[in-house]
PDB file of N, CA and C in Angstrom:
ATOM      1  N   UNK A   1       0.817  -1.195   0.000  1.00  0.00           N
ATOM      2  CA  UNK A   1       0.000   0.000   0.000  1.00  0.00           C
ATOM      3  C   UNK A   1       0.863   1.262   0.000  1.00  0.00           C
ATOM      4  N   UNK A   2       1.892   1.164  -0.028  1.00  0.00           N
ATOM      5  CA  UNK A   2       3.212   2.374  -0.081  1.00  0.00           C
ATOM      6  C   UNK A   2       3.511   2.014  -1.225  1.00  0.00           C
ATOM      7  N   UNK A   3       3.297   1.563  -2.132  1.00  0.00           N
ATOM      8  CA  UNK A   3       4.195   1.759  -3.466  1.00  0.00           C
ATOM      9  C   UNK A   3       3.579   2.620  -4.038  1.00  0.00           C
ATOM     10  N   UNK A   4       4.669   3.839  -4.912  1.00  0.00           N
ATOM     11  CA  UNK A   4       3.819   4.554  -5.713  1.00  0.00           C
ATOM     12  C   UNK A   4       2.769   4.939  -6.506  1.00  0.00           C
ATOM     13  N   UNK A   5       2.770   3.558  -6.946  1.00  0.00           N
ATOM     14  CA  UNK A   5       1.654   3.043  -8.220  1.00  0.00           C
ATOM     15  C   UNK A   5       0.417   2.969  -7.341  1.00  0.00           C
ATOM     16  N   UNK A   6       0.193   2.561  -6.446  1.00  0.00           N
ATOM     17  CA  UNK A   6      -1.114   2.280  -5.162  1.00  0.00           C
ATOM     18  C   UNK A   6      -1.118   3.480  -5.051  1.00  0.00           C
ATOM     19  N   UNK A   7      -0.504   4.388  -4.066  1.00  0.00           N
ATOM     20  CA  UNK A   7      -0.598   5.926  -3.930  1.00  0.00           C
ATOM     21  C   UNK A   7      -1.658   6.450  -4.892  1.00  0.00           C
ATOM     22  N   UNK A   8      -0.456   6.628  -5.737  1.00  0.00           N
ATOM     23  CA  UNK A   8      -1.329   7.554  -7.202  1.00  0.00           C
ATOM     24  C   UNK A   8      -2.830   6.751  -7.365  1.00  0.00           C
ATOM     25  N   UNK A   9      -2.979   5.427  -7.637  1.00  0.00           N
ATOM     26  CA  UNK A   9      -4.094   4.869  -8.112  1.00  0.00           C
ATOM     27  C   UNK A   9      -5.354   5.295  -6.923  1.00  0.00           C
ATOM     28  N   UNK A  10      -4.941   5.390  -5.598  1.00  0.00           N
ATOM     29  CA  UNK A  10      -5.828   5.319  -4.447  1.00  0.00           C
ATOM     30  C   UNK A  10      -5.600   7.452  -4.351  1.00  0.00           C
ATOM     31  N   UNK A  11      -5.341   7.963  -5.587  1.00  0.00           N
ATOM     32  CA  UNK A  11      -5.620   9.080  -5.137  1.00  0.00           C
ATOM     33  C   UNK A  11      -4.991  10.038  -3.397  1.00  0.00           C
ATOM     34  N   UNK A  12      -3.662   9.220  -2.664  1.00  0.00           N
ATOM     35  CA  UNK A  12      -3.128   9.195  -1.453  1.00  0.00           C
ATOM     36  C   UNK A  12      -2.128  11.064  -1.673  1.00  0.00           C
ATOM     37  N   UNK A  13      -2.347  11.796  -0.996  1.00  0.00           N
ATOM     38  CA  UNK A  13      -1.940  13.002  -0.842  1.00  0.00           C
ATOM     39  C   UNK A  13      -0.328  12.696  -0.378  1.00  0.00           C
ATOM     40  N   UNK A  14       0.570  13.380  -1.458  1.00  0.00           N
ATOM     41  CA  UNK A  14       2.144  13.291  -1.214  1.00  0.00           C
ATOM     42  C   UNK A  14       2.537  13.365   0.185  1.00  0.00           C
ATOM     43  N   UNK A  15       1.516  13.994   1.161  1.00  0.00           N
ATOM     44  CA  UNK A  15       2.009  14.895   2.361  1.00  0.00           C
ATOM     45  C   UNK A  15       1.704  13.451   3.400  1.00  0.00           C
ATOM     46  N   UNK A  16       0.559  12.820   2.768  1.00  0.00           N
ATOM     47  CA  UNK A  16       0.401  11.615   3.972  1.00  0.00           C
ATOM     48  C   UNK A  16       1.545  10.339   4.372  1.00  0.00           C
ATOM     49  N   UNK A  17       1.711  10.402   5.837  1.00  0.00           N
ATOM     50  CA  UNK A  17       2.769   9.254   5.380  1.00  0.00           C
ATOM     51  C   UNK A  17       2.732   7.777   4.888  1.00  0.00           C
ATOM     52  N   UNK A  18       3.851   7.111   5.184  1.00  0.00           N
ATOM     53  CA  UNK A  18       3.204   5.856   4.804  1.00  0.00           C
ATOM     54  C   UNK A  18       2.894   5.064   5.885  1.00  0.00           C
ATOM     55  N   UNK A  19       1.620   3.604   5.106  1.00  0.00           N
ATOM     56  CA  UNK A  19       0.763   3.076   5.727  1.00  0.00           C
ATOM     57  C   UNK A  19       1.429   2.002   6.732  1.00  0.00           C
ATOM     58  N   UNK A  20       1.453   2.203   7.814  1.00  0.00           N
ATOM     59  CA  UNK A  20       1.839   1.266   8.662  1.00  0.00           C
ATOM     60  C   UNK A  20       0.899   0.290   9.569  1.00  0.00           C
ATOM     61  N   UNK A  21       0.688  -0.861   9.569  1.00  0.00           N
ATOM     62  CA  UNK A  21       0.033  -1.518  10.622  1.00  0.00           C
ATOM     63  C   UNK A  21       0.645  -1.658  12.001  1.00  0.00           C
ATOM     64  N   UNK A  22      -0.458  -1.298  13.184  1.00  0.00           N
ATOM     65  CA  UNK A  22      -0.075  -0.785  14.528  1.00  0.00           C
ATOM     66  C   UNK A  22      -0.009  -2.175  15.028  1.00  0.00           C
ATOM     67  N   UNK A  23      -0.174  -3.319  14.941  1.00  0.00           N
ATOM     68  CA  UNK A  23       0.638  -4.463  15.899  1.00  0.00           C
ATOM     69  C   UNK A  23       0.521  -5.921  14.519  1.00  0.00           C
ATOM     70  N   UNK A  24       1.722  -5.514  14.476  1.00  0.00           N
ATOM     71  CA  UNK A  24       2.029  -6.686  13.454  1.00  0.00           C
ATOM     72  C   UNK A  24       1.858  -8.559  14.137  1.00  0.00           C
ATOM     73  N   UNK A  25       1.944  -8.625  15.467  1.00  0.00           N
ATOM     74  CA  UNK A  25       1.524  -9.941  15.904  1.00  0.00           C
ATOM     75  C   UNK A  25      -0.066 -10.344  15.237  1.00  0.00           C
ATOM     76  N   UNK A  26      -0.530  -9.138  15.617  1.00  0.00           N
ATOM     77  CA  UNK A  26      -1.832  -9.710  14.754  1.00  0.00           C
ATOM     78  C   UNK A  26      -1.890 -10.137  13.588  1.00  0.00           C
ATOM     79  N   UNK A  27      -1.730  -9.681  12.702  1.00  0.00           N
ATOM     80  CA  UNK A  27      -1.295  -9.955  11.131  1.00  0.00           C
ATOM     81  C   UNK A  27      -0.600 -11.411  11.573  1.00  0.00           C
ATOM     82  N   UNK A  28       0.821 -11.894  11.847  1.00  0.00           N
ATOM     83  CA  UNK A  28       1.513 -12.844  12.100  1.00  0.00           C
ATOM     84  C   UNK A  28       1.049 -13.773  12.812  1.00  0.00           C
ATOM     85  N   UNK A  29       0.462 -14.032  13.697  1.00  0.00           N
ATOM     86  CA  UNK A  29      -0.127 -14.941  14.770  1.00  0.00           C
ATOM     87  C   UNK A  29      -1.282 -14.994  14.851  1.00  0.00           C
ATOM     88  N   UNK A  30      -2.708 -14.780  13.951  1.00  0.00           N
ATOM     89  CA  UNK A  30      -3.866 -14.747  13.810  1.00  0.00           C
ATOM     90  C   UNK A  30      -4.488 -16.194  13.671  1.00  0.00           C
ATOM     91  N   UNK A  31      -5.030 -16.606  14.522  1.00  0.00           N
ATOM     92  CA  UNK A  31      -5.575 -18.004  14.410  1.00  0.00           C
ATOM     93  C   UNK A  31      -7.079 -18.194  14.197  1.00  0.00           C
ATOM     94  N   UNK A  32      -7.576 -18.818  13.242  1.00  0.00           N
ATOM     95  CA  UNK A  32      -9.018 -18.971  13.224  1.00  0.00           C
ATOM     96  C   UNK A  32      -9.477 -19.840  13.725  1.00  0.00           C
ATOM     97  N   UNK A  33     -10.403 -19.473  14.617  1.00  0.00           N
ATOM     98  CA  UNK A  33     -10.948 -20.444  15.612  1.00  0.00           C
ATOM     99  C   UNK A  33     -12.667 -20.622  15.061  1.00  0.00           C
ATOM    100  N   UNK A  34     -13.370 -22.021  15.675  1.00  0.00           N
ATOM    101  CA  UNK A  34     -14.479 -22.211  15.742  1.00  0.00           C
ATOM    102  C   UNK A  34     -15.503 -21.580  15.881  1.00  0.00           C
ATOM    103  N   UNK A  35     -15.330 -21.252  17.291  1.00  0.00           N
ATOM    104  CA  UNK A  35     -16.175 -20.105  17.788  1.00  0.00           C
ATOM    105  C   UNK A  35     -16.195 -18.818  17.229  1.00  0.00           C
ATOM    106  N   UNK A  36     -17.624 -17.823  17.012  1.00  0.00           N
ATOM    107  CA  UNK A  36     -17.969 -16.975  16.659  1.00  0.00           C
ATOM    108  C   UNK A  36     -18.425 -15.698  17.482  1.00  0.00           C
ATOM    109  N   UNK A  37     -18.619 -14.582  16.866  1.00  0.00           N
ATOM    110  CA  UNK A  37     -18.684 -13.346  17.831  1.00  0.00           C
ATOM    111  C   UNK A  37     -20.634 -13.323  17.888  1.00  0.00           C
ATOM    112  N   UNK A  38     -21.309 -13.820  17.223  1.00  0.00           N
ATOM    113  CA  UNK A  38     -22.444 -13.844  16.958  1.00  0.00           C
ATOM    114  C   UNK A  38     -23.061 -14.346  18.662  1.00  0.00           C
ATOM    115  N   UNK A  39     -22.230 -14.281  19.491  1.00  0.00           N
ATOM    116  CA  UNK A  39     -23.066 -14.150  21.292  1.00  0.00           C
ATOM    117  C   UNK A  39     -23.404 -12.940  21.422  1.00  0.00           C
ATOM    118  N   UNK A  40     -21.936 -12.022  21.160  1.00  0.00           N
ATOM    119  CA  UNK A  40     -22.925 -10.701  21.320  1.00  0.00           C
ATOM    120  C   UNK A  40     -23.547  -9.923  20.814  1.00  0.00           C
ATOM    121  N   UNK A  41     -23.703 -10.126  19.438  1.00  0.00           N
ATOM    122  CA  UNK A  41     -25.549  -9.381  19.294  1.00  0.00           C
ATOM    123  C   UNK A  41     -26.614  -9.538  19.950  1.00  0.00           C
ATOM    124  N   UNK A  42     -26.998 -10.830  20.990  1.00  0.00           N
ATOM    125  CA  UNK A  42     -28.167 -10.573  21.919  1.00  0.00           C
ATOM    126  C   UNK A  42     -27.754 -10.048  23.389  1.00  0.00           C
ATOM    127  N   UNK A  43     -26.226  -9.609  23.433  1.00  0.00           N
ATOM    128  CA  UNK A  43     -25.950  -9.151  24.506  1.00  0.00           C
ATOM    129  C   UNK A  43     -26.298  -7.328  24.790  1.00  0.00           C
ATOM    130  N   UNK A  44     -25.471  -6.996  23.809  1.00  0.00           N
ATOM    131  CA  UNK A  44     -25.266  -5.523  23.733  1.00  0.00           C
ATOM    132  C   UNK A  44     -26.666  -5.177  23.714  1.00  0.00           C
ATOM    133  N   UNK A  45     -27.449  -5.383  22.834  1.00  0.00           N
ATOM    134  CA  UNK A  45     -28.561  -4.401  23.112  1.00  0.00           C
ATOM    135  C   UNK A  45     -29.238  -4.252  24.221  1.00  0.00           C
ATOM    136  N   UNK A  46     -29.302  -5.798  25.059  1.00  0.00           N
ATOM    137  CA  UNK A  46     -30.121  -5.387  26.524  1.00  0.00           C
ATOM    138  C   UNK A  46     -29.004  -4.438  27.208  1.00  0.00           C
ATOM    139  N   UNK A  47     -28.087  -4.060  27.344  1.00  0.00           N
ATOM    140  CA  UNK A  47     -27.091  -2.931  27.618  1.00  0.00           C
ATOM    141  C   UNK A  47     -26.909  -1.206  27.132  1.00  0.00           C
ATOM    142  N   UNK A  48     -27.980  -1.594  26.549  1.00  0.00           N
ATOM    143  CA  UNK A  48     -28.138   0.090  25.412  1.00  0.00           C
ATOM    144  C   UNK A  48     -27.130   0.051  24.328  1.00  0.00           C
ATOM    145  N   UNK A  49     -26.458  -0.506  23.768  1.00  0.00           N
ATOM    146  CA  UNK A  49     -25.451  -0.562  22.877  1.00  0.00           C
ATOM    147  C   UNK A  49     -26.081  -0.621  21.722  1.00  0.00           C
ATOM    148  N   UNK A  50     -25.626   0.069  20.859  1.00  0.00           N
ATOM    149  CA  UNK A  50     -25.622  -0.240  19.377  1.00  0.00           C
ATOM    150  C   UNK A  50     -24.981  -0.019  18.014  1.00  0.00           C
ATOM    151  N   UNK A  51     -25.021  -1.180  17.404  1.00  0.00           N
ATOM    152  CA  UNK A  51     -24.030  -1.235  16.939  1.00  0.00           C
ATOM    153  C   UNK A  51     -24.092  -1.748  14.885  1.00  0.00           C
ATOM    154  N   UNK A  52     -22.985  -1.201  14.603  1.00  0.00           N
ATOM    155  CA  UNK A  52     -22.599  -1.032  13.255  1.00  0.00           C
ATOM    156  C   UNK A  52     -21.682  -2.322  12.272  1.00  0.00           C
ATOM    157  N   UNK A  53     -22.508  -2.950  11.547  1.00  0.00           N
ATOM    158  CA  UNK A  53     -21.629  -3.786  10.733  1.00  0.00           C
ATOM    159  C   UNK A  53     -21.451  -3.589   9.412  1.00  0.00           C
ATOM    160  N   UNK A  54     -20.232  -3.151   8.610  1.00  0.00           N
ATOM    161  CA  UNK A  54     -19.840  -2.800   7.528  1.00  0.00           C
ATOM    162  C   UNK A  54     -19.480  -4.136   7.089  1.00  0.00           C
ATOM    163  N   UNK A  55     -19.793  -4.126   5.214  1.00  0.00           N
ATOM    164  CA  UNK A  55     -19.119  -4.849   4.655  1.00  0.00           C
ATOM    165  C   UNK A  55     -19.822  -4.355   3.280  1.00  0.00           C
ATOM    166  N   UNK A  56     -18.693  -4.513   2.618  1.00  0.00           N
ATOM    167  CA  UNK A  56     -18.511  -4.713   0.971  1.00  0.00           C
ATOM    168  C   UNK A  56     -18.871  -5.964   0.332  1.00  0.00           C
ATOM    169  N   UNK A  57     -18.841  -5.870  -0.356  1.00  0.00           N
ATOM    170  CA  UNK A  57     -19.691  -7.517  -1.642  1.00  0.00           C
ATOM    171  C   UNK A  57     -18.484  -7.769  -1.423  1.00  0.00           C
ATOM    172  N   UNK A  58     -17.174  -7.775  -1.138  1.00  0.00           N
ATOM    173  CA  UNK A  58     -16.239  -8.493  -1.345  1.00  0.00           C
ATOM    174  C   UNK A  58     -15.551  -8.230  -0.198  1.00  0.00           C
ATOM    175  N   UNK A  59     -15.006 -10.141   0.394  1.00  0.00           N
ATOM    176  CA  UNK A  59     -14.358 -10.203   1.794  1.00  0.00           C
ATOM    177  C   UNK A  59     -13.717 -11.753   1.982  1.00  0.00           C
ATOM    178  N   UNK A  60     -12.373 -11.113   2.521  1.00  0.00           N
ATOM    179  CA  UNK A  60     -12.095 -12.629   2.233  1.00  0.00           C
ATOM    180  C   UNK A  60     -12.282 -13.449   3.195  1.00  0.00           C
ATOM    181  N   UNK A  61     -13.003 -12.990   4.417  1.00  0.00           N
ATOM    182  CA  UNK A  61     -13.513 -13.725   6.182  1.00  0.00           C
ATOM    183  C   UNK A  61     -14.946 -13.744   5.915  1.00  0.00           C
ATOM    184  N   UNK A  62     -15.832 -12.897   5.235  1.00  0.00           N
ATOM    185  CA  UNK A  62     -16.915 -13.346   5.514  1.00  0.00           C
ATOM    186  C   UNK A  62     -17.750 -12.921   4.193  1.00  0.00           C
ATOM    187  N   UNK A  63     -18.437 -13.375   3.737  1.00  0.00           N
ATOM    188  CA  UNK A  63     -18.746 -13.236   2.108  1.00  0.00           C
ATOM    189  C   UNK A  63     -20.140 -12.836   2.262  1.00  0.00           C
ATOM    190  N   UNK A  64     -20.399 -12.006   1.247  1.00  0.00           N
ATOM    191  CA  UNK A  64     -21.669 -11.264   1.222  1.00  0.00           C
ATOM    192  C   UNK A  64     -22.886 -12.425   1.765  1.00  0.00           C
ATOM    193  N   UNK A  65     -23.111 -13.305   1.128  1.00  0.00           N
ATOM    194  CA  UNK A  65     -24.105 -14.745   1.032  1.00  0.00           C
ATOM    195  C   UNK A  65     -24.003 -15.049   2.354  1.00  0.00           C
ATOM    196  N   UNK A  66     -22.907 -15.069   3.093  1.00  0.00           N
ATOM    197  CA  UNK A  66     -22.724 -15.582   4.589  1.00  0.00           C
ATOM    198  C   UNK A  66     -22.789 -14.752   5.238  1.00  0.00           C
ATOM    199  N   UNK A  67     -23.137 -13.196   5.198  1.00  0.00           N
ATOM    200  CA  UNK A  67     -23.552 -12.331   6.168  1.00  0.00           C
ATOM    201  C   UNK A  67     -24.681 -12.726   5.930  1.00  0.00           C
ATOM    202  N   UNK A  68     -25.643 -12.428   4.747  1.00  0.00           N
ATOM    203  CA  UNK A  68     -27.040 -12.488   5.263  1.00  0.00           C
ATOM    204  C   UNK A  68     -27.487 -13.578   5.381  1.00  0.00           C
ATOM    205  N   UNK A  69     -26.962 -14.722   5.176  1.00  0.00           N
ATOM    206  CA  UNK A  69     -27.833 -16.258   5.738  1.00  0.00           C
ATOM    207  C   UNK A  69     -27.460 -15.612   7.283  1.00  0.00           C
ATOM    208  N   UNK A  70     -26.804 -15.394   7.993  1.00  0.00           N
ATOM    209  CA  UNK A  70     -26.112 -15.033   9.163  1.00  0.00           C
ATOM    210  C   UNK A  70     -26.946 -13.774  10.136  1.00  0.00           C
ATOM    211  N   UNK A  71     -27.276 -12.492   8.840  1.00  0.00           N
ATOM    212  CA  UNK A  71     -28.759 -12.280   9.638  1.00  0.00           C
ATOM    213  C   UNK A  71     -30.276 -12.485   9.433  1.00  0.00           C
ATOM    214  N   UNK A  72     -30.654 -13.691   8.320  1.00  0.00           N
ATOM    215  CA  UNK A  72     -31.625 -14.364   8.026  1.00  0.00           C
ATOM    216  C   UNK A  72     -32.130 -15.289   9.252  1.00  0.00           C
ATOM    217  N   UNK A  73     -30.771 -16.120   9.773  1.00  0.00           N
ATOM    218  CA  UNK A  73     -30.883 -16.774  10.757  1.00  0.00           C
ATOM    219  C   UNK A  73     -30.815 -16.141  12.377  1.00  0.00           C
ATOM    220  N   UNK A  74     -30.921 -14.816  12.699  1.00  0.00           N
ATOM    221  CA  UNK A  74     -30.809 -14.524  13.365  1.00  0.00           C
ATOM    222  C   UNK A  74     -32.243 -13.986  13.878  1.00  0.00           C
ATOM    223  N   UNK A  75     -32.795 -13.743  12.419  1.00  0.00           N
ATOM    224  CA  UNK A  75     -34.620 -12.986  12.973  1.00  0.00           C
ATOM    225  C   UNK A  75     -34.456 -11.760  13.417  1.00  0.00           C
ATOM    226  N   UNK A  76     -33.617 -10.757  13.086  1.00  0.00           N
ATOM    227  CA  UNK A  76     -33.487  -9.332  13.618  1.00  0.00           C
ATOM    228  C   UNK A  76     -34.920  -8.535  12.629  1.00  0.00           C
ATOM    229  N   UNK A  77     -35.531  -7.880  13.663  1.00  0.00           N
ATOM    230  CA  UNK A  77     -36.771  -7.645  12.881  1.00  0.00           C
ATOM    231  C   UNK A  77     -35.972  -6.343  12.088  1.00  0.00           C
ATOM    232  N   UNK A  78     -36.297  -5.918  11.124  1.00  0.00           N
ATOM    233  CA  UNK A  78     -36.408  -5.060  10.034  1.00  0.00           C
ATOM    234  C   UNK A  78     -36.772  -3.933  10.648  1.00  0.00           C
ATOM    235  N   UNK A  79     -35.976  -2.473  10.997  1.00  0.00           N
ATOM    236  CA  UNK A  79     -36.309  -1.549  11.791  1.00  0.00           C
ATOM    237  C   UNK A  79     -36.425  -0.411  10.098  1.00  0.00           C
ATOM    238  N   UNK A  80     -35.734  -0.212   9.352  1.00  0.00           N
ATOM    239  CA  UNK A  80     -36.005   0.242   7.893  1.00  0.00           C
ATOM    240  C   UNK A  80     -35.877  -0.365   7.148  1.00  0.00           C
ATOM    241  N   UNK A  81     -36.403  -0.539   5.652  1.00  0.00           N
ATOM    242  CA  UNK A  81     -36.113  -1.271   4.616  1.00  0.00           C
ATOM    243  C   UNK A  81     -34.796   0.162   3.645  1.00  0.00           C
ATOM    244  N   UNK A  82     -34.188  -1.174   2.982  1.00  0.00           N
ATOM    245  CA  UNK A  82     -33.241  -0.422   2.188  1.00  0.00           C
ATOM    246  C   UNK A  82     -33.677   1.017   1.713  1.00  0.00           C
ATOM    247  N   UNK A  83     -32.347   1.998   1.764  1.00  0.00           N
ATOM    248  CA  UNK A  83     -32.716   3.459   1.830  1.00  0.00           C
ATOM    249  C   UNK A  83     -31.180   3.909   1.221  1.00  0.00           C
ATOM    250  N   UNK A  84     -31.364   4.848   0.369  1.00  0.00           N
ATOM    251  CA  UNK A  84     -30.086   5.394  -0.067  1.00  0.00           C
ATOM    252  C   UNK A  84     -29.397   5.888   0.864  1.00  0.00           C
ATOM    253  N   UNK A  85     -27.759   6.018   1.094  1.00  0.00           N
ATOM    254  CA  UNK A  85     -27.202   6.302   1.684  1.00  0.00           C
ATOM    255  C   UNK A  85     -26.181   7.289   0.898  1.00  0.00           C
ATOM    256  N   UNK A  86     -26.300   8.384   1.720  1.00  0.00           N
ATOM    257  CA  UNK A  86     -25.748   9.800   0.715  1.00  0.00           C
ATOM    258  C   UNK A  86     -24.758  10.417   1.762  1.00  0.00           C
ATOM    259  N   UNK A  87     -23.606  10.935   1.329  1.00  0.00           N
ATOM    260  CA  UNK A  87     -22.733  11.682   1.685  1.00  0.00           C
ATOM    261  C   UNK A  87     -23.161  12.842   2.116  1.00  0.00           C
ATOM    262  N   UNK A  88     -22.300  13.581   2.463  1.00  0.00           N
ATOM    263  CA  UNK A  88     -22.328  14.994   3.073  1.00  0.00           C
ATOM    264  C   UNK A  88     -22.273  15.786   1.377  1.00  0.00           C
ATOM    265  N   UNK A  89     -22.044  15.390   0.743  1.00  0.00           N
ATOM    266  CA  UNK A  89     -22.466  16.007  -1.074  1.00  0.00           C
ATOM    267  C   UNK A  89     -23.688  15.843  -1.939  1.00  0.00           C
ATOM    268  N   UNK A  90     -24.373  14.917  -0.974  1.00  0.00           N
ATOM    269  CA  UNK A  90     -25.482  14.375  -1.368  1.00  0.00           C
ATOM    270  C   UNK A  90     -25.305  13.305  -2.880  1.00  0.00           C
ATOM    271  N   UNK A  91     -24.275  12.687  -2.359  1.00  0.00           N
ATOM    272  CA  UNK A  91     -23.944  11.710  -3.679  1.00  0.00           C
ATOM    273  C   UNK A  91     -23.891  10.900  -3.171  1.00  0.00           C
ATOM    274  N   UNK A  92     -24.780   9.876  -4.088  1.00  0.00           N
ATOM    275  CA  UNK A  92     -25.295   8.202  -3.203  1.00  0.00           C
ATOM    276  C   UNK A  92     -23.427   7.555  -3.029  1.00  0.00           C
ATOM    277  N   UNK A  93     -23.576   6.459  -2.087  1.00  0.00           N
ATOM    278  CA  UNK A  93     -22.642   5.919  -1.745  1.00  0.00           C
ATOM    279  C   UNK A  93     -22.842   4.990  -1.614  1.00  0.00           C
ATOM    280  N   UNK A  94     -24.215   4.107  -1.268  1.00  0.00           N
ATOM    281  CA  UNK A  94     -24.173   2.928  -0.869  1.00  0.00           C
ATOM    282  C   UNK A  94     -25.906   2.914  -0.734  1.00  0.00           C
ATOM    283  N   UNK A  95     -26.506   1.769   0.248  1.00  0.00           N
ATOM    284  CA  UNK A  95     -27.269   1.371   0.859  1.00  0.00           C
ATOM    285  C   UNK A  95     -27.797   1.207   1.972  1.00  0.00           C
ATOM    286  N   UNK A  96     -28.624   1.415   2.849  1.00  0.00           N
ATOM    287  CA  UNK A  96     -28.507   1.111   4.326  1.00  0.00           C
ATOM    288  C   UNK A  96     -29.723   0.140   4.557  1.00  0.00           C
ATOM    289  N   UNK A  97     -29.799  -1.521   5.190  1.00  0.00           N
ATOM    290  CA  UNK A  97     -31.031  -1.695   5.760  1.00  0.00           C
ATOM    291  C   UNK A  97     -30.837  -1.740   7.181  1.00  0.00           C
ATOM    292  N   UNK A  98     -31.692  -1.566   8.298  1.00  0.00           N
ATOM    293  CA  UNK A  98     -31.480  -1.086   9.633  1.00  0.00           C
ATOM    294  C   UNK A  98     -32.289  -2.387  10.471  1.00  0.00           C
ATOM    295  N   UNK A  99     -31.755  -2.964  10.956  1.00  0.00           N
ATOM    296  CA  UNK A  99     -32.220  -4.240  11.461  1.00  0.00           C
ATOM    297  C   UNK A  99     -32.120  -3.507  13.399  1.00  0.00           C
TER     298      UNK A  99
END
């Protein structure tokens, strides 16, 4: 992500420095385990918490098809149906549904 060619292509300002990751054990020693984080979505909310899951059509841990079988199977009722999601320019960016 520091090579020039990335820079320029990703539009990266000369002045920014370069991209460093803050604890490389992670990267190096990352183990995938069985178990899943899917306990606490019925935790946090009786706690007032709430919370945000991003993802792109493309991932190499969890794939579009396997998020939503993931909240298909979960029964989160539908708080909005899909709604444009617009910048501070008012230029669409994406999608939002609000479970």
């Amino acid at each position: 992500m520091n090579s020039t060619e990335f820079r320029k292509a990703f539009h990266v300002n000369e002045n920014v420095g370069e991209y460093v990751t803050t604890n490389k054990n992670i990267i190096y020693n990352y183990v995938s385990q069985i178990e899943s984080s899917a306990w606490i979505y019925d935790i946090f909310p009786k706690y007032g918490y709430k919370m945000m899951h991003v993802m792109g059509d493309s991932d190499g841990i969890l794939s579009l098809p396997g998020a939503w079988k993931w909240l298909k199977d979960r029964k989160f009722k539908v708080k909005t149906e899909w709604t444009p999601w617009l910048n501070r320019n008012q230029q669409l960016v994406g999608y939002v549904k609000e479970f």
